[in-house]
C-alpha atoms as a PDB file:
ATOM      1  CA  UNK A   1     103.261  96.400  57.047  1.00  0.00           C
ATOM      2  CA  UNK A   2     104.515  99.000  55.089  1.00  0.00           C
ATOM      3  CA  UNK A   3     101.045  99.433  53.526  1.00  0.00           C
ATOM      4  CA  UNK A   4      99.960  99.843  56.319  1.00  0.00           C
ATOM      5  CA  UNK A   5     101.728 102.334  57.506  1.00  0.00           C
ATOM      6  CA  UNK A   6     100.852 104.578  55.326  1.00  0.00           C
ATOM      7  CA  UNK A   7      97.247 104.508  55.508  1.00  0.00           C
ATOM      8  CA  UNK A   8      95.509 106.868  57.097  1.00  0.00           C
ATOM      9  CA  UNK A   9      94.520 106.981  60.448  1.00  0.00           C
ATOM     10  CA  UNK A  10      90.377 106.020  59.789  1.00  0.00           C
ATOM     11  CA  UNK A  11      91.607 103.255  57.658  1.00  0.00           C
ATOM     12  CA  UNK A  12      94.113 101.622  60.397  1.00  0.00           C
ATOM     13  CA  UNK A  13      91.168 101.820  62.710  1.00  0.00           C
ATOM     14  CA  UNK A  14      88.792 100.068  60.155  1.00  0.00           C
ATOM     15  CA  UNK A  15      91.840  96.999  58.728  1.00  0.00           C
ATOM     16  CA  UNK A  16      92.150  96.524  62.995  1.00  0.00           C
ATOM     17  CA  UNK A  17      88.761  96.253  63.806  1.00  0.00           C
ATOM     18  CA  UNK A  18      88.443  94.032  60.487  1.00  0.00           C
ATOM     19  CA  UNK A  19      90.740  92.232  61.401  1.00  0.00           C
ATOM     20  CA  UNK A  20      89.986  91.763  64.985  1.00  0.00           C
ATOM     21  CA  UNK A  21      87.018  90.385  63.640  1.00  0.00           C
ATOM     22  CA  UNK A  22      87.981  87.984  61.637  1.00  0.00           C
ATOM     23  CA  UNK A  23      90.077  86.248  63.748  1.00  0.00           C
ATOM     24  CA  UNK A  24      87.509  86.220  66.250  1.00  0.00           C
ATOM     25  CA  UNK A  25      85.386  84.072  63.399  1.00  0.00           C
ATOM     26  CA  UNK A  26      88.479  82.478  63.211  1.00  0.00           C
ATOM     27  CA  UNK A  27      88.505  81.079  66.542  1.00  0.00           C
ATOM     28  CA  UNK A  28      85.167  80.350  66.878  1.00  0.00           C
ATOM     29  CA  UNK A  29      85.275  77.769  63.402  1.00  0.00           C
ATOM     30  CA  UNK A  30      89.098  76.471  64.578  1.00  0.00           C
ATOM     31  CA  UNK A  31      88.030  75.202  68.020  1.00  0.00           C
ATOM     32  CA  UNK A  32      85.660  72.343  67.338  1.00  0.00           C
ATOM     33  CA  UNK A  33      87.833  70.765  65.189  1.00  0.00           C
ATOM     34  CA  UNK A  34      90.529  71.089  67.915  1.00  0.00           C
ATOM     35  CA  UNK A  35      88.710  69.610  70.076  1.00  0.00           C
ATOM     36  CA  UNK A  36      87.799  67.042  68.522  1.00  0.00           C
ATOM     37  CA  UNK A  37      91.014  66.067  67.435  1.00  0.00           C
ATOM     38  CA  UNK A  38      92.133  66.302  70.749  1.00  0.00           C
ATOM     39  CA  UNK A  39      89.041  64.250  72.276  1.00  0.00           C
ATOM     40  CA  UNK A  40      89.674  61.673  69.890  1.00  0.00           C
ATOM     41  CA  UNK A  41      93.195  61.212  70.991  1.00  0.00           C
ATOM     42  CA  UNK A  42      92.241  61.213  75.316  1.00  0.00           C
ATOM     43  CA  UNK A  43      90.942  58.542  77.046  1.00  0.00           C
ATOM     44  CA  UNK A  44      87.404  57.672  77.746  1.00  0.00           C
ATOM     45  CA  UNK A  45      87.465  58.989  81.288  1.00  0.00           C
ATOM     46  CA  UNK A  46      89.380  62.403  80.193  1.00  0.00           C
ATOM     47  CA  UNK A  47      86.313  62.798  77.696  1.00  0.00           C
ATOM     48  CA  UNK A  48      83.724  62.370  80.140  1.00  0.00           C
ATOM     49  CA  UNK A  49      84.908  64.365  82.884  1.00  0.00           C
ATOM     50  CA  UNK A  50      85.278  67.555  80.798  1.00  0.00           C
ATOM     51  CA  UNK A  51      88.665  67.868  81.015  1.00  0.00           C
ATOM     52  CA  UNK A  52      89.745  68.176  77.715  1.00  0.00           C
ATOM     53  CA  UNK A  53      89.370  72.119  76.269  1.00  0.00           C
ATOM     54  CA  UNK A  54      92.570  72.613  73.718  1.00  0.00           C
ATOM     55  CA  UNK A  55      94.947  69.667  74.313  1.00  0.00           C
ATOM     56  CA  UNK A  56      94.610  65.379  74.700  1.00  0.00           C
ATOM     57  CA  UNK A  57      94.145  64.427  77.971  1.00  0.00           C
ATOM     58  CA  UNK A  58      95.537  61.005  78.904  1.00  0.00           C
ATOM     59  CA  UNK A  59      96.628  60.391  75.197  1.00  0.00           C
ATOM     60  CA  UNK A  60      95.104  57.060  74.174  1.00  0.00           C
ATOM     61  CA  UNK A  61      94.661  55.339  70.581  1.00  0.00           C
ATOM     62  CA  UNK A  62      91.681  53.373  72.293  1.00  0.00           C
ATOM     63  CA  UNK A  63      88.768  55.260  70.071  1.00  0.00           C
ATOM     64  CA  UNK A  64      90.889  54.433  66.960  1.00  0.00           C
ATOM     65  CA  UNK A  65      91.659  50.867  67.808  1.00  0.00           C
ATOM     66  CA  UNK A  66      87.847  50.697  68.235  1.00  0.00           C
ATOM     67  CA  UNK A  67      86.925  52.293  64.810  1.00  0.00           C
ATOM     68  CA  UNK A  68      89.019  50.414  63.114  1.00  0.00           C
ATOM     69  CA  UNK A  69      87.701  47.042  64.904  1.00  0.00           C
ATOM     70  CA  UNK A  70      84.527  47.538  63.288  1.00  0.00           C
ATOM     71  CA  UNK A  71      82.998  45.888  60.447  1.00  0.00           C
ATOM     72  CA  UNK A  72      80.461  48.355  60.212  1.00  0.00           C
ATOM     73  CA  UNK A  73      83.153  51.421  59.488  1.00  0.00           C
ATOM     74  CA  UNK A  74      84.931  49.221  56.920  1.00  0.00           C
ATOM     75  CA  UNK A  75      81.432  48.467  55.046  1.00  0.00           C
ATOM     76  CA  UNK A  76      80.481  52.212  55.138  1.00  0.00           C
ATOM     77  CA  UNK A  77      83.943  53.358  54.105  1.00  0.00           C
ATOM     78  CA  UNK A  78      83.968  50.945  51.226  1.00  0.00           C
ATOM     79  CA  UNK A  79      80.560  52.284  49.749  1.00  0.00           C
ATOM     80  CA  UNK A  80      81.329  56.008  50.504  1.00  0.00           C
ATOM     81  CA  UNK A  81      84.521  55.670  48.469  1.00  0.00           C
ATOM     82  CA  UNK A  82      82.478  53.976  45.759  1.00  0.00           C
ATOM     83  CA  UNK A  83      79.514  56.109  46.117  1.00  0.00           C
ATOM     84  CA  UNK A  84      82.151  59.753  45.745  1.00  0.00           C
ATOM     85  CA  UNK A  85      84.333  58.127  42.711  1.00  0.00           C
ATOM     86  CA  UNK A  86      81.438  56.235  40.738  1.00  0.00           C
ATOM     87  CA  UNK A  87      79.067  59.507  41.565  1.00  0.00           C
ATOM     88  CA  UNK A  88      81.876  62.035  41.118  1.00  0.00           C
ATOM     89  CA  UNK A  89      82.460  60.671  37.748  1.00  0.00           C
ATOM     90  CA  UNK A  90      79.148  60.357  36.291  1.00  0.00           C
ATOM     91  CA  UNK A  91      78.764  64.095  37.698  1.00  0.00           C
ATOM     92  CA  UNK A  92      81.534  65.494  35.933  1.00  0.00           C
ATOM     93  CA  UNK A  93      81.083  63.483  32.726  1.00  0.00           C
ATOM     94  CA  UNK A  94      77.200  64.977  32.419  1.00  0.00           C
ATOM     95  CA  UNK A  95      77.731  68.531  33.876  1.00  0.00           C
ATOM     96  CA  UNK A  96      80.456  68.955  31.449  1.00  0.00           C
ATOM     97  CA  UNK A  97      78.637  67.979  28.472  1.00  0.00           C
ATOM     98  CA  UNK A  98      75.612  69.332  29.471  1.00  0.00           C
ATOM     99  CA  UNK A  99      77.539  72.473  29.889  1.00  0.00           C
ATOM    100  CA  UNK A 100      79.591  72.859  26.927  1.00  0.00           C
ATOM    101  CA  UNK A 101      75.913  72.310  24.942  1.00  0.00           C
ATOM    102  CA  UNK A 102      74.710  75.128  26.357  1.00  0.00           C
ATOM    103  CA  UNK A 103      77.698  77.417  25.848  1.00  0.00           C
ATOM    104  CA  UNK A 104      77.393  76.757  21.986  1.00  0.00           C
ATOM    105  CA  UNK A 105      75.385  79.651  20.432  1.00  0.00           C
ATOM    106  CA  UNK A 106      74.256  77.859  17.570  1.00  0.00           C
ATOM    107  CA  UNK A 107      72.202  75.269  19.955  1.00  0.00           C
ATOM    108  CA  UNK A 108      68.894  75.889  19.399  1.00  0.00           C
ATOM    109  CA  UNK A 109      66.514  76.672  22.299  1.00  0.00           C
ATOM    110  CA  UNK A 110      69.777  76.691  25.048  1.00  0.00           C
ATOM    111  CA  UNK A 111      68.406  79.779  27.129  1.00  0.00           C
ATOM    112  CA  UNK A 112      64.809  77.939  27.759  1.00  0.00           C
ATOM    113  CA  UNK A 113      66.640  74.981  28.212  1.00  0.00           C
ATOM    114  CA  UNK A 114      68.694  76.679  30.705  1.00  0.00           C
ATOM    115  CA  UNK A 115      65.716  77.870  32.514  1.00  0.00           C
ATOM    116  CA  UNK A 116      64.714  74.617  33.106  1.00  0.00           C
ATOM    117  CA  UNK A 117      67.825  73.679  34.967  1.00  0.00           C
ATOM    118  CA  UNK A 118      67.948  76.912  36.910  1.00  0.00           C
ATOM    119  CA  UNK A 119      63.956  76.477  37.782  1.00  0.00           C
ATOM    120  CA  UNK A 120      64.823  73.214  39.690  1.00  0.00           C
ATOM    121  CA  UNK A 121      67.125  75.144  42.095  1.00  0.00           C
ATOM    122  CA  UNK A 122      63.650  76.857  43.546  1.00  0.00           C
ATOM    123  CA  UNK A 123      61.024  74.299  42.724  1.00  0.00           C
ATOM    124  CA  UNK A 124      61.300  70.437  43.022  1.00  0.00           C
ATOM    125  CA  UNK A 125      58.745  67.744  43.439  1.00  0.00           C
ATOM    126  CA  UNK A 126      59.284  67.231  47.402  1.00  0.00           C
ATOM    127  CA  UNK A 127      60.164  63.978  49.017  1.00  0.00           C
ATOM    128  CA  UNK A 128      57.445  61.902  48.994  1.00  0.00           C
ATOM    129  CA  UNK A 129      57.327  62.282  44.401  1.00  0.00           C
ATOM    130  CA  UNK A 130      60.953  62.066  43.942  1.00  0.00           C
ATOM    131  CA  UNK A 131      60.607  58.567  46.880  1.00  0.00           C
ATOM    132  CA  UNK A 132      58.001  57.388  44.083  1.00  0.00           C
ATOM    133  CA  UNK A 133      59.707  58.273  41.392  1.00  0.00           C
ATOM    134  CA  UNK A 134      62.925  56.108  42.550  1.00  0.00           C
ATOM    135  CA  UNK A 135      60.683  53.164  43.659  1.00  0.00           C
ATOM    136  CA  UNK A 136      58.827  52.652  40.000  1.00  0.00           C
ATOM    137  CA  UNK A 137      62.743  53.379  38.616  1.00  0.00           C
ATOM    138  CA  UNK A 138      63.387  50.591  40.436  1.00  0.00           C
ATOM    139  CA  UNK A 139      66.231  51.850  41.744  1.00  0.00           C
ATOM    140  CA  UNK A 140      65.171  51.615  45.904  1.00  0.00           C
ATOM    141  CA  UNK A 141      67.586  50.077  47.874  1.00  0.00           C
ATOM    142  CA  UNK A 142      70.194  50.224  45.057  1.00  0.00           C
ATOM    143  CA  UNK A 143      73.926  51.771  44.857  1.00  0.00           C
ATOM    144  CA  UNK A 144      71.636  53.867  42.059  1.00  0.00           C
ATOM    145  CA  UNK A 145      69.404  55.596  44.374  1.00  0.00           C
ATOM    146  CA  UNK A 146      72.646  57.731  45.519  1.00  0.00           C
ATOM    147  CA  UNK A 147      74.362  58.309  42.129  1.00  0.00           C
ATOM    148  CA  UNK A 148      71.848  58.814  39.119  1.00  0.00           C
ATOM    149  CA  UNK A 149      68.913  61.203  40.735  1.00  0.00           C
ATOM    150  CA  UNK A 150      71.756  63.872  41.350  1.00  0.00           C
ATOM    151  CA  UNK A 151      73.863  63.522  38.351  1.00  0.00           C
ATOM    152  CA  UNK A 152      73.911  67.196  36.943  1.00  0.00           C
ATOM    153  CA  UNK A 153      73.785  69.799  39.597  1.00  0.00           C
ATOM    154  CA  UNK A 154      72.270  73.240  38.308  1.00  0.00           C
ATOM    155  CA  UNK A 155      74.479  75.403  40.386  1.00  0.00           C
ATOM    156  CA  UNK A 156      77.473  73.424  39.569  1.00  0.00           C
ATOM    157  CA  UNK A 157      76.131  73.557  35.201  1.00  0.00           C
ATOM    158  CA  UNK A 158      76.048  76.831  36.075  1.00  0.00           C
ATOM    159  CA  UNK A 159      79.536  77.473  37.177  1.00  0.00           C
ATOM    160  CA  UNK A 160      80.655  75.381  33.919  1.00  0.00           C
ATOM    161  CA  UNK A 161      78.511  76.691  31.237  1.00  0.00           C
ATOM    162  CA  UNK A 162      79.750  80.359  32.461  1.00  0.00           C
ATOM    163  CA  UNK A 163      83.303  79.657  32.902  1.00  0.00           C
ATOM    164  CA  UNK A 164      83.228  77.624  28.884  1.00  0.00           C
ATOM    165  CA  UNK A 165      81.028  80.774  27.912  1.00  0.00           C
ATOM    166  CA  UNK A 166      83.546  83.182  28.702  1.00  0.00           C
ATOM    167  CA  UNK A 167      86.845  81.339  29.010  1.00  0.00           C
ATOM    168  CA  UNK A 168      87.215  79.605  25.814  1.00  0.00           C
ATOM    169  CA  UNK A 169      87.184  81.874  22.408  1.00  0.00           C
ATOM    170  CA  UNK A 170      84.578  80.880  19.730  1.00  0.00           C
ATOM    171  CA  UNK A 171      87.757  81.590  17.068  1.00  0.00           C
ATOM    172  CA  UNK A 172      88.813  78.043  18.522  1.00  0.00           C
ATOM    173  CA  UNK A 173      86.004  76.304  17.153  1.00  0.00           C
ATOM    174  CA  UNK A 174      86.086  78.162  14.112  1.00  0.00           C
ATOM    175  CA  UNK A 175      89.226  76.848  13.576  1.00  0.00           C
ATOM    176  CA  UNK A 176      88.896  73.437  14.762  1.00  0.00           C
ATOM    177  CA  UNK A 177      85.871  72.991  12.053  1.00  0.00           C
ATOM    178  CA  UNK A 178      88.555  73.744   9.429  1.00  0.00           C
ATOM    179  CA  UNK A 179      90.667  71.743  10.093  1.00  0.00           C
ATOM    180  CA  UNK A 180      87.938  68.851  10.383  1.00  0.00           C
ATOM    181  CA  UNK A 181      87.553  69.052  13.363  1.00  0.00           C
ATOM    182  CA  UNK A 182      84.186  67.103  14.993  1.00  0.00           C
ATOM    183  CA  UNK A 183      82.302  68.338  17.879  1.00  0.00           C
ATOM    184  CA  UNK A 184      83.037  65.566  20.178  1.00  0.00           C
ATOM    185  CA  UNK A 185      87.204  65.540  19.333  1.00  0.00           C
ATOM    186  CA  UNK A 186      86.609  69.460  19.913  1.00  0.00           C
ATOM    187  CA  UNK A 187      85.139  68.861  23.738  1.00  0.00           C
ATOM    188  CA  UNK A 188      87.537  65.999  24.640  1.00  0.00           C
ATOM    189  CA  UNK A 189      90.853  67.607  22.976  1.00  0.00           C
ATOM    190  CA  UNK A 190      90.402  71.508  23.501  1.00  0.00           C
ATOM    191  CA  UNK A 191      87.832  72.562  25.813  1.00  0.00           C
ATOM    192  CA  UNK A 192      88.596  69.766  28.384  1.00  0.00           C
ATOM    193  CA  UNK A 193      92.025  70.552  28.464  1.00  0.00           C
ATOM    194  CA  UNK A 194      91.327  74.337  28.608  1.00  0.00           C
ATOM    195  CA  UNK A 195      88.772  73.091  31.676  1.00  0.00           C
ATOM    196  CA  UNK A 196      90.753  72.054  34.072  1.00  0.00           C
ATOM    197  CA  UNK A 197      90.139  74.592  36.812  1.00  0.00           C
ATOM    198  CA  UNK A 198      86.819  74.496  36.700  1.00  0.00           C
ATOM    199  CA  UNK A 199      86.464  70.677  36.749  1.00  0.00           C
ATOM    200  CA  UNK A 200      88.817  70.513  39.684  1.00  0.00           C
ATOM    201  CA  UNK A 201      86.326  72.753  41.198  1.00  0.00           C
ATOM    202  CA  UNK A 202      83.049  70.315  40.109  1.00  0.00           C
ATOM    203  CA  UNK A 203      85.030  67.520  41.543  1.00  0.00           C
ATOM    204  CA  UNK A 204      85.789  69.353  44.751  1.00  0.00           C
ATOM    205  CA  UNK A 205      81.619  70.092  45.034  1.00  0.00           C
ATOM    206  CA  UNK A 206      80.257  66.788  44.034  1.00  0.00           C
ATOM    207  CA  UNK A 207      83.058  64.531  45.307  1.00  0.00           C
ATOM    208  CA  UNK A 208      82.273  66.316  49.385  1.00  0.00           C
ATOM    209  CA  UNK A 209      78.841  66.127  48.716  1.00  0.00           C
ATOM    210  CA  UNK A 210      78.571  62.470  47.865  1.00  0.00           C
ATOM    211  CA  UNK A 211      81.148  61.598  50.525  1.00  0.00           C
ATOM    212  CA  UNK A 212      78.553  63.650  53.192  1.00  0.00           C
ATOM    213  CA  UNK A 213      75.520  62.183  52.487  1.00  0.00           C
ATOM    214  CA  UNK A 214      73.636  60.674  54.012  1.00  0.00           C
ATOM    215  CA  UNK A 215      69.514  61.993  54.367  1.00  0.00           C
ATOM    216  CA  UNK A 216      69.026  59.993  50.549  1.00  0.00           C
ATOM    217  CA  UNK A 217      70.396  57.223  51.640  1.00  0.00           C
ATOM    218  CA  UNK A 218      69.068  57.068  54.772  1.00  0.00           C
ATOM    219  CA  UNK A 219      65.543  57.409  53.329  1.00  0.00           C
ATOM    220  CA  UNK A 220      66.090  55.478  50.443  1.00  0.00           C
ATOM    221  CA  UNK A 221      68.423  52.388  51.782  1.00  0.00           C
ATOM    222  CA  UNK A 222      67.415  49.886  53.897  1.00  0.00           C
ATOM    223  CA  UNK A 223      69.951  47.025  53.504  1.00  0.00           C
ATOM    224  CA  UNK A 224      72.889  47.318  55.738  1.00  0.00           C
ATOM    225  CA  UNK A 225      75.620  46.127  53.411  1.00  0.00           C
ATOM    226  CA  UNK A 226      75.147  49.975  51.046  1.00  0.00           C
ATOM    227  CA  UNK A 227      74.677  52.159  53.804  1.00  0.00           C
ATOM    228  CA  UNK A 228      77.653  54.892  53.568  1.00  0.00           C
ATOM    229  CA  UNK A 229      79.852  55.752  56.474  1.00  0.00           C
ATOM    230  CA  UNK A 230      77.889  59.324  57.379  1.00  0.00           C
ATOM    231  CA  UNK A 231      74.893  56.655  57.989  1.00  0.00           C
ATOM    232  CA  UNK A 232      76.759  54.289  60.373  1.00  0.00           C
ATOM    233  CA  UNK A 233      78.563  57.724  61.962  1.00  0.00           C
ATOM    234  CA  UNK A 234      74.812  59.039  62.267  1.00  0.00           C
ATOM    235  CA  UNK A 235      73.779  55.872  63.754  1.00  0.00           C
ATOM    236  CA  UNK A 236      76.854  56.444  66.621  1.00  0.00           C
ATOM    237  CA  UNK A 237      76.208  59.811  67.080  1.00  0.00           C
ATOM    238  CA  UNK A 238      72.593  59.139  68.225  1.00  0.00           C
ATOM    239  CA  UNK A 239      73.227  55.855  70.153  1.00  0.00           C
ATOM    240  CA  UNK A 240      76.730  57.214  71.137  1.00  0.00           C
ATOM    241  CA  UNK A 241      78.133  53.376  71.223  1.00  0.00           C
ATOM    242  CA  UNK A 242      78.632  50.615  68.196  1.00  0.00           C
ATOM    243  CA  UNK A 243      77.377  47.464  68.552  1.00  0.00           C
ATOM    244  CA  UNK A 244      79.412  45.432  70.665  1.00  0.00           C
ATOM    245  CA  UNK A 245      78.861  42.182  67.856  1.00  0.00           C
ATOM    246  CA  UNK A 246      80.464  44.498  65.193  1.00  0.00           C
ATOM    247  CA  UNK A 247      83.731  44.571  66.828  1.00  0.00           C
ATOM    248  CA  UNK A 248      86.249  41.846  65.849  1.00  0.00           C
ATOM    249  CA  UNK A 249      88.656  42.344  69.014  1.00  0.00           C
ATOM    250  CA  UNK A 250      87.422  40.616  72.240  1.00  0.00           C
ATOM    251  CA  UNK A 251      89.504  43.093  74.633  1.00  0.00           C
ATOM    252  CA  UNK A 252      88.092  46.189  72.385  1.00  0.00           C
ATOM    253  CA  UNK A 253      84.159  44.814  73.260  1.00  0.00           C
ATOM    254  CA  UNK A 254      85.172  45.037  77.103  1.00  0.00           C
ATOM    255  CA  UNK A 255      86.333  48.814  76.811  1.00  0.00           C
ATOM    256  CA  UNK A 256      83.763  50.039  74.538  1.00  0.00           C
ATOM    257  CA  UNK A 257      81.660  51.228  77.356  1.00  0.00           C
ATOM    258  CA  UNK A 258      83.829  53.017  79.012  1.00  0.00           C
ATOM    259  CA  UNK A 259      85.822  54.897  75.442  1.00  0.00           C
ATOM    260  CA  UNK A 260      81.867  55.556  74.058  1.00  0.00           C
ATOM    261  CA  UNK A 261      82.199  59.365  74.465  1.00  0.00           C
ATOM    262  CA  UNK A 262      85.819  59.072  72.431  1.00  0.00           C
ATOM    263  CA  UNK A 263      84.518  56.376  69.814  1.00  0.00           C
ATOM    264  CA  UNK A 264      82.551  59.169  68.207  1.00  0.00           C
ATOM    265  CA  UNK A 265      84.970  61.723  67.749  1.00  0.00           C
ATOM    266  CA  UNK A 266      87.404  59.487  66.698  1.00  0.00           C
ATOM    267  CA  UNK A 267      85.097  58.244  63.755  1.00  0.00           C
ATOM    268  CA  UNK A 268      84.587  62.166  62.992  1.00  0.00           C
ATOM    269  CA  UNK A 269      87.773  62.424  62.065  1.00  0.00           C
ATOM    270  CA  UNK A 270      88.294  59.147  60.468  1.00  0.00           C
ATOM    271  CA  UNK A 271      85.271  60.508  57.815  1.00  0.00           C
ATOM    272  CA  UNK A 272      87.120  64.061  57.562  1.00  0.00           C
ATOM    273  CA  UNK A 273      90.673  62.559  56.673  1.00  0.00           C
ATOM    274  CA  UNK A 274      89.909  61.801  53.027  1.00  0.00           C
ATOM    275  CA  UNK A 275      88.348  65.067  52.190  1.00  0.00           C
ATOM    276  CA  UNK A 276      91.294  67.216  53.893  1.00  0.00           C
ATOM    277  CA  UNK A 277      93.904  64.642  51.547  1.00  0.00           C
ATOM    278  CA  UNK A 278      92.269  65.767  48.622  1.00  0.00           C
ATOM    279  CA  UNK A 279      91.366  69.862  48.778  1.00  0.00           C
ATOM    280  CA  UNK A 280      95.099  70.613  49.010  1.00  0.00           C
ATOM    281  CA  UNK A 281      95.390  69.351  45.457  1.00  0.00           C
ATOM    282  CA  UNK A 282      92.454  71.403  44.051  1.00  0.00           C
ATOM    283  CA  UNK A 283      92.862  74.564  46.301  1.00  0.00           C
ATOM    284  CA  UNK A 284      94.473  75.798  43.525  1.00  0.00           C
ATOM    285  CA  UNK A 285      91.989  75.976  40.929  1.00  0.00           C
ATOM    286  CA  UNK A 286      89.231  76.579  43.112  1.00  0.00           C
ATOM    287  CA  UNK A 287      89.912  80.242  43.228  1.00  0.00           C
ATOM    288  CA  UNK A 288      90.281  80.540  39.344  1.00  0.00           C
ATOM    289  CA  UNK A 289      87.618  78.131  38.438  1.00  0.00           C
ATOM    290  CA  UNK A 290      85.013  79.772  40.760  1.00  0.00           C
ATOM    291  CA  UNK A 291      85.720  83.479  39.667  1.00  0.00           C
ATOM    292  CA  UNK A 292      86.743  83.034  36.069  1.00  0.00           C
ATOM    293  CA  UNK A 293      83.971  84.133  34.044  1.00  0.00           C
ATOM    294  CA  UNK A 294      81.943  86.071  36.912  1.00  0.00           C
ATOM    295  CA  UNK A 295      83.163  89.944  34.989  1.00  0.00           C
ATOM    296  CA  UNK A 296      82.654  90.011  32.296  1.00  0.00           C
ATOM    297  CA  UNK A 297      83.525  93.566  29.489  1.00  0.00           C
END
């Protein structure tokens, strides 16, 4: 406040509109999550009469009692956890060795191969290639189909080549070759370490992305058992009801009807819970790992 105070009277004018503005923007990304927080906590009725705007309506547990009835929520839960930790792994493990490669200087041929990485962020082969591609892989209808065809992300290679480019001294090496050092010890004992921001970030990017999928694995997938939860939320979404023979309860089957406009919100933020666990852990590297290495002199 104090700052403020002593700015001058243009600038007070331009922080208040600013700021005006941004919590207008504010307000506008806050509310649908608020409501549907608050629809998936009101009964059926409440939610198809309008009458929730800010708060639960009639608060009922009904749409959770439902999601949590059904096998198909528990099968797609189970393979988007597997397909965001298996992925997530592989993703880190390549883009981080892919990206310490090209950060060495003495790696002949890194700035054309680093071209080729950043040409496939403009160019790709389309759908209907990369489908063939998968199918002769062998790999259609497989956990694989979701996992190995995305495994090193340019933007994200970018990020880590940049940040190891600028963030970690070439004396270090230097040294570490003294003392014996080899080149694999080197990456898993000093520039991992050193990396932590910056793979907190990678896992942040890859883990939401795998855990949001779902146009591969819709095109891709055909067998029920590996589709991921965003497929089975899709599926809701566009029917706005689960199938009555997926739900376990007997009581739950006769109020499905009638809780179908709260079923779907509910399962929203059943598939947002893990992701908003997790980013308070890495929301403090994500900062620093992002901007580290962006100035450079």
């Amino acid at each position: 406040m104090n700052k403020f105070r002593n700015l001058g009277s243009r600038d007070k004018i331009f922080y208040t509109i600013i700021t005006i503005i941004l919590t207008l923007f504010f307000i506008i990304v806050l509310y649908p999550c608020i409501y549907v927080i608050s629809a998936s906590f009101s009964s059926g009725d409440a939610v198809q009469a309008g009458k929730v705007v800010l708060w639960p309506v009639d608060a009922s547990i009904e749409g959770y009692k439902t999601v949590f009835n059904t096998k198909d929520v528990w099968i797609g839960f189970r393979n988007s956890l597997f397909y965001t930790v298996v992925g997530t792994s592989i993703n880190i493990v390549m883009t981080v060795m892919a990206a310490y490669s090209l950060a060495r200087p003495d790696v002949p041929g890194r700035n054309g191969i680093m071209l080729l990485f950043t040409f496939t962020m403009f160019f790709n082969g389309g759908m209907i290639p990369t489908y063939m591609v998968i199918r002769t892989l062998g790999m259609l209808d497989t956990i694989w189909c979701l996992i190995i065809p995305g495994a090193v992300g340019a933007y994200n290679l970018i990020v880590a080549r940049t940040f190891i480019q600028n963030s970690i001294p070439l004396e270090l090496l230097e040294a570490a070759k003294i003392d014996g050092c080899s080149d694999v010890k080197y990456l898993l004992k000093v520039v991992i370490p050193l990396s932590k921001a910056v793979i907190a970030v990678l896992v942040l990017f890859y883990g939401v992305g795998h855990w949001n999928a779902y146009f591969n694995a819709m095109i891709y997938l055909h067998t029920k058992d590996l589709f991921p939860l965003t497929l089975f939320l899709r599926q809701i979404l566009l029917m706005e009801q689960i199938d009555p023979s997926t739900i376990t309860d007997p009581e739950l089957q006769a109020q499905m009807a009638k809780a179908a406009g709260v079923i779907k919100y509910a399962l929203i933020v059943v598939s947002m819970v893990p992701v908003m666990l997790i980013y308070p852990f890495i929301q403090k590297y994500f900062v620093k790992g992002v901007m580290i290495g962006s100035i450079k002199g």
